[in-house]
Protein backbone atom coordinates (compact mmCIF):
# COMPACT_ATOMS: atom_id res chain seq x y z
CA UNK A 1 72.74 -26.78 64.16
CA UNK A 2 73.71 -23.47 65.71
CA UNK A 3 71.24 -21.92 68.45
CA UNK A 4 71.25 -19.19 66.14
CA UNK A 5 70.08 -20.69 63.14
CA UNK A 6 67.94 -22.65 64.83
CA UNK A 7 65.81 -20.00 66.15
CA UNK A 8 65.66 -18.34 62.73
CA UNK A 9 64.35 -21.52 61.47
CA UNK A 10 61.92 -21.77 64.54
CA UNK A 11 57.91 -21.25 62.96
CA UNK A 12 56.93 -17.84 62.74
CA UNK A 13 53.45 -17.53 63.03
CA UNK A 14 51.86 -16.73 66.64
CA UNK A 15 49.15 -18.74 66.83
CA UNK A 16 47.02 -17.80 69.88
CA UNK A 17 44.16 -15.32 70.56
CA UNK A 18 45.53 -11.70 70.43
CA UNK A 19 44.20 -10.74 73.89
CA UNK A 20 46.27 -13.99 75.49
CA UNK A 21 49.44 -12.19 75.90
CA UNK A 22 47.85 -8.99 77.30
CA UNK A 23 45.88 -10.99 79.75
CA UNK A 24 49.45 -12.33 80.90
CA UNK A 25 50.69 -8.63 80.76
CA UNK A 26 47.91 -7.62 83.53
CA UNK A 27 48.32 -10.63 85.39
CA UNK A 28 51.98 -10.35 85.73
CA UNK A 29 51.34 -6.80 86.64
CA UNK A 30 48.89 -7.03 89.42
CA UNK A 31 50.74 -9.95 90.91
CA UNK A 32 53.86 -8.88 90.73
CA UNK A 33 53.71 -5.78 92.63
CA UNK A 34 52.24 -7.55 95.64
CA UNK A 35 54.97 -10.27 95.92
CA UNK A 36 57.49 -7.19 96.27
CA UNK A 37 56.01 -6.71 99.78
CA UNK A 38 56.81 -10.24 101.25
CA UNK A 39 59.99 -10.29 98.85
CA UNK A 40 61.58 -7.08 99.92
CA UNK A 41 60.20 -5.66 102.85
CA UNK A 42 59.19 -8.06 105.22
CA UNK A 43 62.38 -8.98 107.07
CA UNK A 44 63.64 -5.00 107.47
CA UNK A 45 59.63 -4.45 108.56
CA UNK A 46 59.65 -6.92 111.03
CA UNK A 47 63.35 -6.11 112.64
CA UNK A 48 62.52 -2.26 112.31
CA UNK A 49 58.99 -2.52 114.01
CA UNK A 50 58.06 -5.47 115.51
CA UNK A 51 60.72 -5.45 118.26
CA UNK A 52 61.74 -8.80 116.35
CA UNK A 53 66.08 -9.40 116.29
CA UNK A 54 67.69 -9.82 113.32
CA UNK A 55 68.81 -13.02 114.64
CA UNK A 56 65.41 -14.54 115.85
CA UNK A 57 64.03 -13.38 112.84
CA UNK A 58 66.40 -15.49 110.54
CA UNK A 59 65.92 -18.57 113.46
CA UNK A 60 62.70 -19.15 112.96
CA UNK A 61 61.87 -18.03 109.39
CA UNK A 62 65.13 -20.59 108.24
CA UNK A 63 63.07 -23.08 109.75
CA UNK A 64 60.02 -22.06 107.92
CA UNK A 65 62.23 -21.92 105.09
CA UNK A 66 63.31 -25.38 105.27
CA UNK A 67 59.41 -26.61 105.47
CA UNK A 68 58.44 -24.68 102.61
CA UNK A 69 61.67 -26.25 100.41
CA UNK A 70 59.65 -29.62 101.49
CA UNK A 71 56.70 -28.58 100.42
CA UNK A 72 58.20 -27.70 97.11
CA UNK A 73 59.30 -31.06 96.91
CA UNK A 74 55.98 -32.39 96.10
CA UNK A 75 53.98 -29.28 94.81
CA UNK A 76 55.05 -30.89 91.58
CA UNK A 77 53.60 -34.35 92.19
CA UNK A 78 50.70 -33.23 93.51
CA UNK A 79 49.75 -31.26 90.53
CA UNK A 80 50.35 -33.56 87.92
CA UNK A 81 47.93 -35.59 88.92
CA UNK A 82 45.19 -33.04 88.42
CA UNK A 83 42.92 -32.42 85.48
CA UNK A 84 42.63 -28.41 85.86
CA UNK A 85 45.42 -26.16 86.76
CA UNK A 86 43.30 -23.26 86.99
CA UNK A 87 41.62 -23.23 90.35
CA UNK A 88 44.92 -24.32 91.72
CA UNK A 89 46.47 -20.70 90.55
CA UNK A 90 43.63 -18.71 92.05
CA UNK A 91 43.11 -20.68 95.09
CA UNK A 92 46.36 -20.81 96.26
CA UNK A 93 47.39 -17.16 95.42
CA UNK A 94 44.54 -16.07 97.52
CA UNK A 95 45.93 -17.84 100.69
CA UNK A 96 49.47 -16.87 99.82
CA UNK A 97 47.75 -12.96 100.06
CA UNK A 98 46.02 -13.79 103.49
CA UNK A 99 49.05 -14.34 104.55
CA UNK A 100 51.11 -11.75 103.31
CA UNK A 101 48.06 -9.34 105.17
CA UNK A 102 48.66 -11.29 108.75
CA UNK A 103 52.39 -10.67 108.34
CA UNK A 104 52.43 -6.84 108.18
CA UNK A 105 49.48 -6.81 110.75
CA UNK A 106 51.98 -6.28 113.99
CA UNK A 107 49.35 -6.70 116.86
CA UNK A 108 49.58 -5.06 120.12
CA UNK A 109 51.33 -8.30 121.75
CA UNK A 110 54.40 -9.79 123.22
CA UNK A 111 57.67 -10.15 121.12
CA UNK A 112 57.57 -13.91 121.10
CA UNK A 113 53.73 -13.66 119.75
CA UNK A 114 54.37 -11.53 116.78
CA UNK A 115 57.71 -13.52 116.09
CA UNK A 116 55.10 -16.43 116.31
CA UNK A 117 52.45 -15.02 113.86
CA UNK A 118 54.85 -13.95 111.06
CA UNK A 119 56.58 -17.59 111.17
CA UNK A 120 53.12 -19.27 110.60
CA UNK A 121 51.57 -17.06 108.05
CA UNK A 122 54.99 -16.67 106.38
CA UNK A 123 54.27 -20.69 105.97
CA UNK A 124 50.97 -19.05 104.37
CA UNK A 125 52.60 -16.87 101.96
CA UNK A 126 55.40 -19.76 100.51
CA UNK A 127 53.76 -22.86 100.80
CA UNK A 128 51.06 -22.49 98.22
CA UNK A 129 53.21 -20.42 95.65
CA UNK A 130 54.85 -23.67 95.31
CA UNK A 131 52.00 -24.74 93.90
CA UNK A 132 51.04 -21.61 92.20
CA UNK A 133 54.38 -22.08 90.16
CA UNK A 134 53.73 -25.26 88.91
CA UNK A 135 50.45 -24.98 88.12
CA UNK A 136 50.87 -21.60 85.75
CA UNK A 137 54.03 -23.34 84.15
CA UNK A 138 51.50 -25.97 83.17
CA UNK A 139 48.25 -23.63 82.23
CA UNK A 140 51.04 -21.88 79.87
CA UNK A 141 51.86 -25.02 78.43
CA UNK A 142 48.37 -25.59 77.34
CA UNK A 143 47.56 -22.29 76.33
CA UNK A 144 50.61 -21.88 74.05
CA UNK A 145 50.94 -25.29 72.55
CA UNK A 146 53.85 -26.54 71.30
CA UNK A 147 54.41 -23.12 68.87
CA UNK A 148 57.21 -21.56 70.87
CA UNK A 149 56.52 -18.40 68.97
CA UNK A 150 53.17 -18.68 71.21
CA UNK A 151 55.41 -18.96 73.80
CA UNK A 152 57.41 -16.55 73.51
CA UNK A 153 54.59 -13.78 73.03
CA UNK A 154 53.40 -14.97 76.43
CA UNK A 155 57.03 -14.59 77.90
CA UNK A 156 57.58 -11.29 76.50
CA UNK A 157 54.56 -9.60 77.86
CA UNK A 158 55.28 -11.43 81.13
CA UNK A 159 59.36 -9.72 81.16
CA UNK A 160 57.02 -6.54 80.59
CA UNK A 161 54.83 -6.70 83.47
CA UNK A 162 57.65 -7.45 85.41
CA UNK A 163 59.30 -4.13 84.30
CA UNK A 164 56.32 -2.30 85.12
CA UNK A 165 55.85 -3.91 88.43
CA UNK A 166 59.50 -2.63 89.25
CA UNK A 167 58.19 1.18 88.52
CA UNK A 168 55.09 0.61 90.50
CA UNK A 169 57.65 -0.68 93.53
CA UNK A 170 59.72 1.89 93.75
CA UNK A 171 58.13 4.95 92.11
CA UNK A 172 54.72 3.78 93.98
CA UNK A 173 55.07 0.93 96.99
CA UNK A 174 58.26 3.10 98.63
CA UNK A 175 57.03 6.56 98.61
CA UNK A 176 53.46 5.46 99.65
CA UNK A 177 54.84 3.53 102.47
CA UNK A 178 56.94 6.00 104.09
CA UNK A 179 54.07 8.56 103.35
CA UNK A 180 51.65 6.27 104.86
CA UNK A 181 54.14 5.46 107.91
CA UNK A 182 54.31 9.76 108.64
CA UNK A 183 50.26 10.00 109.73
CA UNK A 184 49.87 6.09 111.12
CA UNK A 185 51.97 4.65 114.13
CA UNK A 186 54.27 1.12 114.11
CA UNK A 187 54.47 1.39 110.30
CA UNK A 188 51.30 0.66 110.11
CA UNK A 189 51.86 2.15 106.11
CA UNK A 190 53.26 -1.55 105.45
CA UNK A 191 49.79 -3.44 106.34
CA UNK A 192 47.63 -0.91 103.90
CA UNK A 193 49.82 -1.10 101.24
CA UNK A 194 49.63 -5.05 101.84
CA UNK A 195 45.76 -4.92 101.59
CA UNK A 196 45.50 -2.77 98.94
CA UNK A 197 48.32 -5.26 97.18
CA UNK A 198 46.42 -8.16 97.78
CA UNK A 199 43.10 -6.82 96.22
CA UNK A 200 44.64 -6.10 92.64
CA UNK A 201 46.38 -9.58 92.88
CA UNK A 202 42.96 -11.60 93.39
CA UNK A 203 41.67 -9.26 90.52
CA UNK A 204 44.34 -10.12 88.34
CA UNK A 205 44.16 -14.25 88.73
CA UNK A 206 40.23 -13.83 88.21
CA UNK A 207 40.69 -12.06 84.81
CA UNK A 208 43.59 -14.85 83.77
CA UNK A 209 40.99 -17.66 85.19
CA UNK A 210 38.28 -16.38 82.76
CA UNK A 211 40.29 -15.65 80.19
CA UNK A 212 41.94 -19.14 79.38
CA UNK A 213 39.21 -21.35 80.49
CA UNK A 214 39.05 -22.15 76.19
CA UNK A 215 42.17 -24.10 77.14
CA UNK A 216 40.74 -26.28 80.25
CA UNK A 217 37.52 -27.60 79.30
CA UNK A 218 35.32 -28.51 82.88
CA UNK A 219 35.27 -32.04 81.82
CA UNK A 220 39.47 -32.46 81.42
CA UNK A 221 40.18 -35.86 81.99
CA UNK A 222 42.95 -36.44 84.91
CA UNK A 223 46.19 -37.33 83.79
CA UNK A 224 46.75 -40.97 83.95
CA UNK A 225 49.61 -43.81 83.27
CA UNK A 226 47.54 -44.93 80.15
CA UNK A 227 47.81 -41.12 79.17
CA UNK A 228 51.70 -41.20 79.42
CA UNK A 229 51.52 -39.29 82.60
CA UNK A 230 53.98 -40.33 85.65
CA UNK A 231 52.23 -40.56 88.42
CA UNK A 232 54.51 -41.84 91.35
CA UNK A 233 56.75 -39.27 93.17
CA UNK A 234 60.10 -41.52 93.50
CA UNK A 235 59.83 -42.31 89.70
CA UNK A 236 59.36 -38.47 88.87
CA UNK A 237 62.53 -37.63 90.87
CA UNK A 238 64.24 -40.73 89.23
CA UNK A 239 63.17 -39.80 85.46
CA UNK A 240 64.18 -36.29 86.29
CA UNK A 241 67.28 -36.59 87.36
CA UNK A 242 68.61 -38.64 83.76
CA UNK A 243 67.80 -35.58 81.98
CA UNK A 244 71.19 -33.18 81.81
CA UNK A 245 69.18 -30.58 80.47
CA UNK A 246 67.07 -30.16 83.67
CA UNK A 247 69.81 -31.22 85.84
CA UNK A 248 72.03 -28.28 84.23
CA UNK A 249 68.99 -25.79 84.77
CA UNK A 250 68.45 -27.21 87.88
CA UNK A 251 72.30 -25.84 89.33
CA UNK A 252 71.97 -22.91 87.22
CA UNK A 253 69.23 -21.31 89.01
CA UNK A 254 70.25 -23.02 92.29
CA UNK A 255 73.16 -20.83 92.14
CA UNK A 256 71.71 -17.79 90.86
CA UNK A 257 68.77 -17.88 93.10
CA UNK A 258 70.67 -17.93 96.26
CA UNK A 259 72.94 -15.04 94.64
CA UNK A 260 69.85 -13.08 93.83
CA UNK A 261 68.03 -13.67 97.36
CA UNK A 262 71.35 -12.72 98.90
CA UNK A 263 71.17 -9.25 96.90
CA UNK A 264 67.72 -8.60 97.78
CA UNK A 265 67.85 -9.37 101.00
CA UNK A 266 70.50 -7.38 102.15
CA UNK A 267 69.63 -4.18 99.59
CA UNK A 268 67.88 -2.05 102.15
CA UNK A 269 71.35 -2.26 104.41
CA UNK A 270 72.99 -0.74 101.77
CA UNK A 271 70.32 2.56 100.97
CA UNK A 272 69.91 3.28 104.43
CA UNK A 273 73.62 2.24 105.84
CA UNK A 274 76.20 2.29 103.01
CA UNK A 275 74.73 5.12 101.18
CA UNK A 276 72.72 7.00 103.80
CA UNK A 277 69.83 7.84 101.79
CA UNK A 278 67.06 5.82 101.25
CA UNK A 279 64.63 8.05 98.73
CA UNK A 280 67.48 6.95 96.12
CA UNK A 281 66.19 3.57 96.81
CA UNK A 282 63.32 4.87 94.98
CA UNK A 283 64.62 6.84 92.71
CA UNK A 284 67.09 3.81 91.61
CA UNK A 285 64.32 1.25 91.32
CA UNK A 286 61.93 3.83 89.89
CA UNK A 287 64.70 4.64 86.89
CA UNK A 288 65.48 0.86 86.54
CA UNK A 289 61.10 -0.18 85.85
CA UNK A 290 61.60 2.61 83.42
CA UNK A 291 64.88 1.15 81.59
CA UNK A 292 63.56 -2.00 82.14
CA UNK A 293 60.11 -1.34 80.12
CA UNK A 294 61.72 0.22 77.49
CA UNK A 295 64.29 -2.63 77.17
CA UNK A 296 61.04 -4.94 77.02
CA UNK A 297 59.73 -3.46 74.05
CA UNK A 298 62.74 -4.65 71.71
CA UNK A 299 64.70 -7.01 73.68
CA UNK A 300 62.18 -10.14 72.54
CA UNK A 301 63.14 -9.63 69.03
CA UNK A 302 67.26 -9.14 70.09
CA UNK A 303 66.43 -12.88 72.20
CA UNK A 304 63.95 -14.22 69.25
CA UNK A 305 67.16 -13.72 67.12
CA UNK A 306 69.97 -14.93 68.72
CA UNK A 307 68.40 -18.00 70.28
CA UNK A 308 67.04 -19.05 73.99
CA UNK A 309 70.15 -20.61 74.61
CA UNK A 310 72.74 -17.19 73.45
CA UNK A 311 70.13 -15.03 75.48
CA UNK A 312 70.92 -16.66 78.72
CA UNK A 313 74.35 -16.89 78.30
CA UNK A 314 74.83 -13.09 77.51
CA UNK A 315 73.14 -12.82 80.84
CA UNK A 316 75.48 -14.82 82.75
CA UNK A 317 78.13 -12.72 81.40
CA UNK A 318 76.47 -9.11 81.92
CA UNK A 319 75.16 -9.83 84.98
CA UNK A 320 79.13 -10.66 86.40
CA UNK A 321 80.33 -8.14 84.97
CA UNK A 322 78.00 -5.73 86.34
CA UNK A 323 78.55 -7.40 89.57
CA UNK A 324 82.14 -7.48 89.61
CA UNK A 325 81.75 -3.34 88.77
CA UNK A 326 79.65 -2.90 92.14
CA UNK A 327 81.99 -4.86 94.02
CA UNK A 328 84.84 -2.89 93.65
CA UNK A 329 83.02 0.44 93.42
CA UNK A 330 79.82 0.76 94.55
CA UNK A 331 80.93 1.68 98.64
CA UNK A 332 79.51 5.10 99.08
CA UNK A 333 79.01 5.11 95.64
CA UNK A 334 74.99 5.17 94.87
CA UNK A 335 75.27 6.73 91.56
CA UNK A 336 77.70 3.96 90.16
CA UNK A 337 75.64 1.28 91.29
CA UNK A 338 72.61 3.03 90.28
CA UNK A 339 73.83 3.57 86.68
CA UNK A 340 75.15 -0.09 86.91
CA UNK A 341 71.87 -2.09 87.77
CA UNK A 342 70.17 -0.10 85.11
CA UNK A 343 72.57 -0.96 82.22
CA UNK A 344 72.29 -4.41 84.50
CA UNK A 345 68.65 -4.61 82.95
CA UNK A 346 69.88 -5.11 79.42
CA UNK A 347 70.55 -8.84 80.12
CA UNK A 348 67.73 -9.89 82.04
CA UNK A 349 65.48 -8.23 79.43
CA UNK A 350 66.80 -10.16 76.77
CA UNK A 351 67.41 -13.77 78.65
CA UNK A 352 63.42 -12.67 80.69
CA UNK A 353 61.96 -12.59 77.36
CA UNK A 354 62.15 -16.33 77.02
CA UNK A 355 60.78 -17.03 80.40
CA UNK A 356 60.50 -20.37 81.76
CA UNK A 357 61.08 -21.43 78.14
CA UNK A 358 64.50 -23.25 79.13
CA UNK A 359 62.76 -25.58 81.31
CA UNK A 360 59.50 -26.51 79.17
CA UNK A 361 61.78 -27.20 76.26
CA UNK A 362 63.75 -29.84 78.79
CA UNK A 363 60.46 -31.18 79.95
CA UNK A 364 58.77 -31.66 76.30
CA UNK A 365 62.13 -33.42 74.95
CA UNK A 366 62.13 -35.93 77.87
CA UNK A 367 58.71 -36.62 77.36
CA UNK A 368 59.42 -37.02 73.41
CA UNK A 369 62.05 -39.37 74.08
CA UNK A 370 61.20 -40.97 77.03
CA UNK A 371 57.24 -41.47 76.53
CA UNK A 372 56.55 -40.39 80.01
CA UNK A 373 54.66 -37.13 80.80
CA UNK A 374 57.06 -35.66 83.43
CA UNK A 375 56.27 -31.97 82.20
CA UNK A 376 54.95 -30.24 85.41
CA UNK A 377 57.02 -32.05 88.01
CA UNK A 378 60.42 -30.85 85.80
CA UNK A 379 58.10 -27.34 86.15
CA UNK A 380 58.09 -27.88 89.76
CA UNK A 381 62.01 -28.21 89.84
CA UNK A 382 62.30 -24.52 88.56
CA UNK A 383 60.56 -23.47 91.90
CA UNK A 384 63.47 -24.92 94.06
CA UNK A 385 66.57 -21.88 93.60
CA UNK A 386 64.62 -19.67 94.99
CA UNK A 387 63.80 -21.41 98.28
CA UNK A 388 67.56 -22.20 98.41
CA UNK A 389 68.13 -18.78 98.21
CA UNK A 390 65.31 -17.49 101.00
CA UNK A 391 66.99 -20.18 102.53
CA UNK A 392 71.12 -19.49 102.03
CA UNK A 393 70.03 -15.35 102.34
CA UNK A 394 68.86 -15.14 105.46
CA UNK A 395 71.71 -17.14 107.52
CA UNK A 396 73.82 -14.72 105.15
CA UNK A 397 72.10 -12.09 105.96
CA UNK A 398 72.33 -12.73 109.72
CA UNK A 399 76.28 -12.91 109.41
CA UNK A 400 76.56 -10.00 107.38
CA UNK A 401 75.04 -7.97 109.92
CA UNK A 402 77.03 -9.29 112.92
CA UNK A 403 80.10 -8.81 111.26
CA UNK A 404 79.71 -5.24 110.36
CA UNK A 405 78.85 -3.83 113.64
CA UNK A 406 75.17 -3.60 113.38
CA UNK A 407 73.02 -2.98 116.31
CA UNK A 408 69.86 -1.53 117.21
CA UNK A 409 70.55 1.44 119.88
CA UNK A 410 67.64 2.90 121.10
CA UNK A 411 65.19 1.71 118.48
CA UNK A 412 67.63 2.83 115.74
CA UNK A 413 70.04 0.81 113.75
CA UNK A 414 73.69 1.77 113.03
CA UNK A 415 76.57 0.24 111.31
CA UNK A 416 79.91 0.63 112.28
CA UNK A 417 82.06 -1.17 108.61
CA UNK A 418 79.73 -0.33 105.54
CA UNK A 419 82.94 -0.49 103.43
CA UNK A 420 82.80 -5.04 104.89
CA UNK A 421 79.25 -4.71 104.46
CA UNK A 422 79.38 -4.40 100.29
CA UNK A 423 81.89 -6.40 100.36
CA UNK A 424 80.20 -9.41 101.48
CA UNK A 425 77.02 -8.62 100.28
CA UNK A 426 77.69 -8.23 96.83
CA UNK A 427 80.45 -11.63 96.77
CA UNK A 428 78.15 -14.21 96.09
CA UNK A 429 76.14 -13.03 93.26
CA UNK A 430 78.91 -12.47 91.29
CA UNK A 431 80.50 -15.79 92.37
CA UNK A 432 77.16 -17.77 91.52
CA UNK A 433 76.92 -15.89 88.10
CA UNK A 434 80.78 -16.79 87.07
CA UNK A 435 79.58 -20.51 87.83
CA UNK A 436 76.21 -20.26 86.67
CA UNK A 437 77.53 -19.25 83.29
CA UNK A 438 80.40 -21.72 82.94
CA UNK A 439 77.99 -24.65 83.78
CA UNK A 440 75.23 -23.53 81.69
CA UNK A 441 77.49 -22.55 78.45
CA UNK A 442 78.84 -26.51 78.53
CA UNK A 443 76.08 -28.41 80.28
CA UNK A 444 73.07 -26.79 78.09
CA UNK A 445 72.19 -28.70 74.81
CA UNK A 446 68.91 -28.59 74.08
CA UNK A 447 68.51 -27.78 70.20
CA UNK A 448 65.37 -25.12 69.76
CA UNK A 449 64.07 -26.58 66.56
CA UNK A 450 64.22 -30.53 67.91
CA UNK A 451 62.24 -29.43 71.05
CA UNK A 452 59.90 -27.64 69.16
CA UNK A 453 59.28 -30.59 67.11
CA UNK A 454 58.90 -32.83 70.09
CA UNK A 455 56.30 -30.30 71.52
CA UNK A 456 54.91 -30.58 68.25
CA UNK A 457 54.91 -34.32 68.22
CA UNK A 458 53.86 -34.93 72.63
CA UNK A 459 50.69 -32.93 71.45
CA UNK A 460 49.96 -35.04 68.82
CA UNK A 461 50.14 -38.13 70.49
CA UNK A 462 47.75 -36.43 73.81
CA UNK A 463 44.85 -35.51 71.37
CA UNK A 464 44.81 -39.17 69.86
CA UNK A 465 45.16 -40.36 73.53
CA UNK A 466 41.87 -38.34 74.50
CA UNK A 467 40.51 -38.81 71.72
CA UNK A 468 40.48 -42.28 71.86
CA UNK A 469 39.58 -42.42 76.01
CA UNK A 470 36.72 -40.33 74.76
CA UNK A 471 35.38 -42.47 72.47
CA UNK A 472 35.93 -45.32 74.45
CA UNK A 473 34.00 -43.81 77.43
């Protein structure tokens, strides 16, 4: 059966509260904005104002980088084991925000001290977003059921927030920043924009930890082996790694993470040095939220119709071919790339409107088939591209720089080959989308309707299994 019929045939009926996907909506939104801060402005902050060099800067937060990929490791073990998912979301997004805070603090101290302090509370920010990740893959498990119409509505609104978020970045973070930076010394704008970040984030994981406690009742019995629940790391990793469909997801977003770290990390180079302007930063990203909300609004229905499988793979291919565009053009050339990354949008609104549905649908067919509840360790595996990526972009980065004459001279950085620069930034996302796409178009076979049915059927089999520990208790 065709991913396209398939999805036609998928149940139509949206089963959840009404207010569930707005809840998601506001929590993506108040989230999202603060992880731009840590995401996008923390390595130019720190070699712009800290005194910190590019190059010590990538030495010790590589390091960091690798810890936090072992961390990630076992965020998914660890988790599986527990009853509630909810207090891990809020607890560990608070930390993650203390740290973000101590990062942009820059104290009056040596060099080596504030190279020190970001390493260690840039430990604070990663490390428990690992868990963070697995645990609100999990929550929307059991909040949506195995209806992936329910799933989708969650998605949807998610791909929305995240819109919005990018109009709050650039329209709101950028401006206020460099306003902020005018009347306080040692961009001190970046540490009250971080603090002001970090309150609307703990408001938005209270409001989602109210709102879906109906789905994680206080006395939620721990997932054990009589349960169907794996509960040994080595036999997670081994039951993982028989399932192609994870495995293919797996080096999917392995490659497109470290593609899309590489972008972002080396995007403020190319406003400030390749195009000379950096208020069309804001302008670009501002336009983009906006193309990207609107996109939002009636992209779910283009990627409700044409299947979760189609929607990703007209991704792969618009996102290359935008790439490829910018490659070739986008030198000197703002308003190409601009108009590029915002017709860019079309294809991660309509893959983003599935969400992590790719991966659940892998995890609920191995547990189907295999009997063994693997679900939020496969979860956990989603969380790994991107720490490749922080950890490929910032070696990258590093060489990028060197290689295109840039150098701080008195407190000001310059770059002497911005024509090299695009170049080699822009290379290997459109390499790891080519690949991305090829593996993902042959590797991918997960049929919609079969995984729905094996939600359908894992859910079944965990009520009787409560039921009957219940009853026996």
């Amino acid at each position: 059966m065709s991913d396209n019929k398939a999805a036609i045939q998928i149940e139509q009926e949206v089963t959840i509260p009404k207010y569930i996907p707005w809840v998601y909506l506001i929590y993506s939104i108040l989230n999202g904005v603060s992880s731009t801060m840590a995401l996008v402005h923390l390595q130019f902050y720190s070699t712009e104002y800290t005194g910190v060099s590019v190059s010590s800067f990538v030495a010790v937060v590589t390091i960091a980088r690798f810890a936090d990929l072992a961390v990630s490791l076992i965020s998914g073990a660890i988790v599986q084991r527990q009853a509630r998912v909810r207090p891990w979301v809020i607890g560990c997004y608070t930390v993650s925000q203390i740290g973000t805070i101590m990062c942009f603090l820059n104290p009056p101290v040596s060099v080596a001290a504030k190279l020190g302090i970001i390493v260690v509370f840039y430990c604070f920010i990663h490390f428990p977003m690992n868990f963070v990740t697995v645990a609100s893959s999990t929550l929307l498990i059991k909040v949506a059921g195995p209806n992936q119409n329910n799933r989708l509505a969650i998605s949807a609104m998610q791909q929305r927030g995240m819109s919005i978020i990018r109009i709050a970045s650039s329209a709101i973070t950028v401006p206020l920043i460099t306003y902020l930076n005018t009347i306080l010394p040692n961009g001190r704008g970046y540490f009250i924009v971080t603090c002001i970040f970090a309150a609307m984030t703990f408001a938005g994981n209270i409001i989602l930890f109210i709102a879906t406690k109906q789905f994680e009742p206080k006395d939620s019995p721990k997932p054990t082996a009589a349960m169907g629940a794996q509960t040994n790391i080595f036999k997670m990793y081994a039951n993982a790694m028989k399932s192609v469909p994870t495995m293919v997801l797996l080096c999917c977003s392995l490659l497109t993470g470290i593609g899309g770290q590489v972008l972002s990390a080396g995007l403020q180079y190319y406003w400030r040095f390749s195009v000379g302007n950096m208020a069309l930063q804001a302008f670009q990203g501002t336009v983009a939220g906006f193309v990207s909300l609107g996109l939002a609004m009636f992209c779910p229905a283009i990627a409700k119709k044409i299947g979760n499988k189609n929607s990703s793979l007209f991704m792969y291919a618009w996102f290359t071919l935008t790439y490829a565009i910018c490659f070739f053009f986008a030198d000197g050339n703002p308003w190409l790339y601009m108009v590029v990354m915002w017709v860019q949008a079309l294809g991660m609104s309509i893959a983003g409107a599935w969400g992590q549905n790719l991966w659940i649908s892998a995890a609920e067919v191995q547990l189907y088939e295999t009997g063994i509840d693997n679900r939020p360790f496969i979860m956990s595996l989603s969380n790994l591209p991107i720490k490749f990526g922080f950890i490929a972009s910032g070696p990258f980065v590093s060489f990028m720089l060197n290689n295109t004459g840039y150098e701080i001279i008195d407190g000001v950085g310059v770059m002497s080959d911005t024509s090299r620069f695009v170049k080699i930034w822009l290379i290997i996302p459109m390499l790891s989308y080519i690949l991305a796409g090829l593996l993902f178009a042959f590797g991918y076979k997960v049929d919609p309707i079969y995984a729905q049915e094996a939600a359908a059927e894992n859910k079944r089999i965990a009520d009787e299994r409560r039921a009957a520990a219940e009853a026996a208790s």
